[in-house]
C-alpha atoms as a PDB file:
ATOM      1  CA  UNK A   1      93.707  94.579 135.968  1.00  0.00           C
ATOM      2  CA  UNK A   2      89.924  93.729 136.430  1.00  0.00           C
ATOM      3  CA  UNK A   3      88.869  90.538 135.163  1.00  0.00           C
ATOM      4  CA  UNK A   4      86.859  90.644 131.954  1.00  0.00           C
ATOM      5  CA  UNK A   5      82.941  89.583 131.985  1.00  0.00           C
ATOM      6  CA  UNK A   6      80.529  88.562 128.801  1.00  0.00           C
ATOM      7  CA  UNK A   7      78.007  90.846 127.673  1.00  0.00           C
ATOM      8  CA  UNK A   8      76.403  91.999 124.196  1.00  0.00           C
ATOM      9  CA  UNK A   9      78.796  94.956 123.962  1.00  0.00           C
ATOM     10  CA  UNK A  10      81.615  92.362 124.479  1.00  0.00           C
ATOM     11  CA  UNK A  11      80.655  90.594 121.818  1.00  0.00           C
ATOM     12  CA  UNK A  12      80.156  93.548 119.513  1.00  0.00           C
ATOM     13  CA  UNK A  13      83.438  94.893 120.330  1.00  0.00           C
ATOM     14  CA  UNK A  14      85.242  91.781 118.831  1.00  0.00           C
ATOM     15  CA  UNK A  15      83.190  92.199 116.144  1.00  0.00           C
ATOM     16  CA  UNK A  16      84.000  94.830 115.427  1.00  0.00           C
ATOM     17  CA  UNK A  17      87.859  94.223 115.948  1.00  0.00           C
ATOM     18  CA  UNK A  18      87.645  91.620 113.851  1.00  0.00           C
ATOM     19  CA  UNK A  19      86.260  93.181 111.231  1.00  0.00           C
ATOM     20  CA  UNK A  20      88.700  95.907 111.500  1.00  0.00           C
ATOM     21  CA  UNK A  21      91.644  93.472 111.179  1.00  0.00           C
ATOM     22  CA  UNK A  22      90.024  91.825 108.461  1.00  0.00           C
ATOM     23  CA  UNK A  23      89.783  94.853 106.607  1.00  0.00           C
ATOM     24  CA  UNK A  24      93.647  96.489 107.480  1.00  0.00           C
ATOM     25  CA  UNK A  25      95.108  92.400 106.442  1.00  0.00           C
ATOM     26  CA  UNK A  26      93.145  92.619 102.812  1.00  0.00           C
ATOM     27  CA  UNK A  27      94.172  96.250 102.635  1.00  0.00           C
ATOM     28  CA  UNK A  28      95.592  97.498  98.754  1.00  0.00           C
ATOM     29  CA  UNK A  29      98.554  98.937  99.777  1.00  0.00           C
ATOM     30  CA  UNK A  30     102.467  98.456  99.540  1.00  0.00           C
ATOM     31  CA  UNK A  31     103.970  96.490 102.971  1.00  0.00           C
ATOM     32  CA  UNK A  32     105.100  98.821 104.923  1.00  0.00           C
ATOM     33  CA  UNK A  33     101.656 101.110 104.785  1.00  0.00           C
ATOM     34  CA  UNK A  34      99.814  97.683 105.001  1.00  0.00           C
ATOM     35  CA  UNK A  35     102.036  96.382 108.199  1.00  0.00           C
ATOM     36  CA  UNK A  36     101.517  99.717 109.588  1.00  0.00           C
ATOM     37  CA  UNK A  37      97.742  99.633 109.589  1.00  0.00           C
ATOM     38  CA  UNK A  38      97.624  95.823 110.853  1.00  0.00           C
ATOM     39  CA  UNK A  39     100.016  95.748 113.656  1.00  0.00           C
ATOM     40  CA  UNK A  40      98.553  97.498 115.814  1.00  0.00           C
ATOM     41  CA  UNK A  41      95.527  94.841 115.946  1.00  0.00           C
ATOM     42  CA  UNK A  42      97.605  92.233 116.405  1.00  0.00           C
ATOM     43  CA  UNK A  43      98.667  90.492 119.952  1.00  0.00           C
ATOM     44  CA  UNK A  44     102.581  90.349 119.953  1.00  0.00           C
ATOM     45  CA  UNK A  45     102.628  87.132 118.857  1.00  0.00           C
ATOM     46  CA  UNK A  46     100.573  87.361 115.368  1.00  0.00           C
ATOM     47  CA  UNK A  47     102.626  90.018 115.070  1.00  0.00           C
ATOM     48  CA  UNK A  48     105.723  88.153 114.686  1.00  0.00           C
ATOM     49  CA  UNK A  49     104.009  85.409 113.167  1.00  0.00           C
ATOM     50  CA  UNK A  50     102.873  87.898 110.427  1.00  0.00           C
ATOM     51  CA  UNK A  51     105.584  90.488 110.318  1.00  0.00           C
ATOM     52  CA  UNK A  52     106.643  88.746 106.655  1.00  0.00           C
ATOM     53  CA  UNK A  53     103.720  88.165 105.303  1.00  0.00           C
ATOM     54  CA  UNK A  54     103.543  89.557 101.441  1.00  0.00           C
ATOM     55  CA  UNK A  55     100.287  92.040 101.424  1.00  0.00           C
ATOM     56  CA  UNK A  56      99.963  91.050  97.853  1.00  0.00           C
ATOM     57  CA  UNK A  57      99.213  87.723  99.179  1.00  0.00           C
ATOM     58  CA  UNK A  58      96.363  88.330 100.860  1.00  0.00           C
ATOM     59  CA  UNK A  59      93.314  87.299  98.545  1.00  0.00           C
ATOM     60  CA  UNK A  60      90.568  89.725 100.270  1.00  0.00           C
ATOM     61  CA  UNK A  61      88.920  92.672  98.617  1.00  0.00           C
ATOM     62  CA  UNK A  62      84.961  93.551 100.054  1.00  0.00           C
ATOM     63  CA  UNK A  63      84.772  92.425 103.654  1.00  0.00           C
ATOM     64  CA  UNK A  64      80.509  91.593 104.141  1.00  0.00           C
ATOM     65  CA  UNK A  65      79.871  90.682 107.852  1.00  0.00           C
ATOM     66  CA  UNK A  66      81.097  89.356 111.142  1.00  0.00           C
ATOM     67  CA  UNK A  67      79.610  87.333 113.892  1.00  0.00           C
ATOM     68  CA  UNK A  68      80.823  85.163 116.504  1.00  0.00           C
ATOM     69  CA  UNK A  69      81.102  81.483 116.068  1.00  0.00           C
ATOM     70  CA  UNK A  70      79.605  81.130 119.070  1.00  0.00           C
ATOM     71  CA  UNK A  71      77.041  83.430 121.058  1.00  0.00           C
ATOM     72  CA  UNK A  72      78.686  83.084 124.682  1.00  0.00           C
ATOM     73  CA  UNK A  73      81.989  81.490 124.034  1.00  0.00           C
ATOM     74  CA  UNK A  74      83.397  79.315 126.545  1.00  0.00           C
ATOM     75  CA  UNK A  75      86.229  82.128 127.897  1.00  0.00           C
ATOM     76  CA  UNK A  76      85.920  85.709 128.655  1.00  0.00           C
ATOM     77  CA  UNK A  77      89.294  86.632 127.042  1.00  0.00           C
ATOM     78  CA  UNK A  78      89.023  84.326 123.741  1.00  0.00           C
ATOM     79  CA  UNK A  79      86.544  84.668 121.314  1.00  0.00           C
ATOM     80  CA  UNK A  80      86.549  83.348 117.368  1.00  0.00           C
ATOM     81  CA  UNK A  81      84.883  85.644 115.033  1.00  0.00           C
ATOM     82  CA  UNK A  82      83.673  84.818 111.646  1.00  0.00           C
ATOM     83  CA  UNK A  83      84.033  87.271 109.014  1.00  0.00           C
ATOM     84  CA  UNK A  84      82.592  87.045 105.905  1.00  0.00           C
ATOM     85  CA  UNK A  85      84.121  88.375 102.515  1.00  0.00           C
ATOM     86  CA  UNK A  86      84.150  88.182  98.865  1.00  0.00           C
ATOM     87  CA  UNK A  87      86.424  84.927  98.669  1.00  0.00           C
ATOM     88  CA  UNK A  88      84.821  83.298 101.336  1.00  0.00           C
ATOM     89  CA  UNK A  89      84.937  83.118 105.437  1.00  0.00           C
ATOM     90  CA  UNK A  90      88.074  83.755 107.438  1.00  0.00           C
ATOM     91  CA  UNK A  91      87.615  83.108 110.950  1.00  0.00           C
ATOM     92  CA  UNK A  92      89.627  84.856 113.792  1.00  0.00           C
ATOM     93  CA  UNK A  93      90.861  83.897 116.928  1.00  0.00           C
ATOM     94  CA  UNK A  94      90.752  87.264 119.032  1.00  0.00           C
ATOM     95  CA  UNK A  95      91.810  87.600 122.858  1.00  0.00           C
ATOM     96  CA  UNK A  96      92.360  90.565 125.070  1.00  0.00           C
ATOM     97  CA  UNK A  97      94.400  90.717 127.909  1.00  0.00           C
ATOM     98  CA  UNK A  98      91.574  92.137 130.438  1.00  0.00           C
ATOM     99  CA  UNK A  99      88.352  93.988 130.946  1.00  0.00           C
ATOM    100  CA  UNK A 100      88.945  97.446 129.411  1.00  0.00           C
ATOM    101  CA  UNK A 101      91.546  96.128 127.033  1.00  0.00           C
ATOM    102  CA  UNK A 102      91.019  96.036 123.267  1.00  0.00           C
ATOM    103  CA  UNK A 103      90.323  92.718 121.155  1.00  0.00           C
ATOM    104  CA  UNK A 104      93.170  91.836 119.250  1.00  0.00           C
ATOM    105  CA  UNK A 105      93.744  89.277 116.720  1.00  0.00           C
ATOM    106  CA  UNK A 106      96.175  85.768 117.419  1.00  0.00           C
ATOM    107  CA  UNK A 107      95.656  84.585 113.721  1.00  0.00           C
ATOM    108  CA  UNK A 108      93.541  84.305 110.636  1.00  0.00           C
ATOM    109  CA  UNK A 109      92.609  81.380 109.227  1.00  0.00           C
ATOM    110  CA  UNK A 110      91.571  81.352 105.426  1.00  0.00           C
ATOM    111  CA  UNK A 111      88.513  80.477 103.747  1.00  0.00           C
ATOM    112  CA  UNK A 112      88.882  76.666 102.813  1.00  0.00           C
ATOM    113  CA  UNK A 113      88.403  76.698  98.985  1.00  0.00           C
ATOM    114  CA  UNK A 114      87.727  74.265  96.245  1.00  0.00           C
ATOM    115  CA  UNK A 115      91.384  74.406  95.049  1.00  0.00           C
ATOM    116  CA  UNK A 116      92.654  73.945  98.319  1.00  0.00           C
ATOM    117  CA  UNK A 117      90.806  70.572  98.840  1.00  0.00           C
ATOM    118  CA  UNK A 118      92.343  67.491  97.865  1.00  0.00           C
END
């Protein structure tokens, strides 16, 4: 397997993956359509990390933007992405396994919101 470099399209592809997960894990549909859609963008282990999570759980409905946290991030095969909804900002940790291989996502972490603050 060739060994993954950075570049704009890079970039834009985990964008775009991100995005794409973003909008599959705030999806309005019952779990198995839901799990279905998501686990496929989902490295093996988010997959078992996630494999119970409750769909109707999942407080996302418009998804606005994405963009990296970071413009050249500090490893070729780890990026975080920041994606931008209507409850707020969940950022991604996304990794691929080589050059040529899709973006996938490790795990989501939530908006932080006011309730959630002590």
């Amino acid at each position: 397997m060739a060994v993954p470099t950075w570049d704009a399209a890079t970039g834009d592809a985990a964008v775009r993956a991100a995005i794409s997960a973003v909008t599959a894990y705030g999806a309005d549909a019952d779990a198995d359509e839901w799990w279905g859609g998501l686990a496929p963008l989902l490295s093996p282990s988010a997959q078992a990390a996630y494999a119970a999570t409750d769909p109707t759980n999942v407080p996302i409905g418009l998804v606005r933007y994405g963009v990296l946290s970071a413009e050249e991030p500090p490893s070729v095969f780890v990026v975080e992405v920041d994606v931008g909804t209507d409850v707020g900002v969940y950022t991604l940790l996304m990794s691929r396994a080589g050059a040529g291989e899709p973006w996938l996502v490790e795990r989501f972490v939530p908006p932080v919101t006011d309730a959630a603050q002590p």
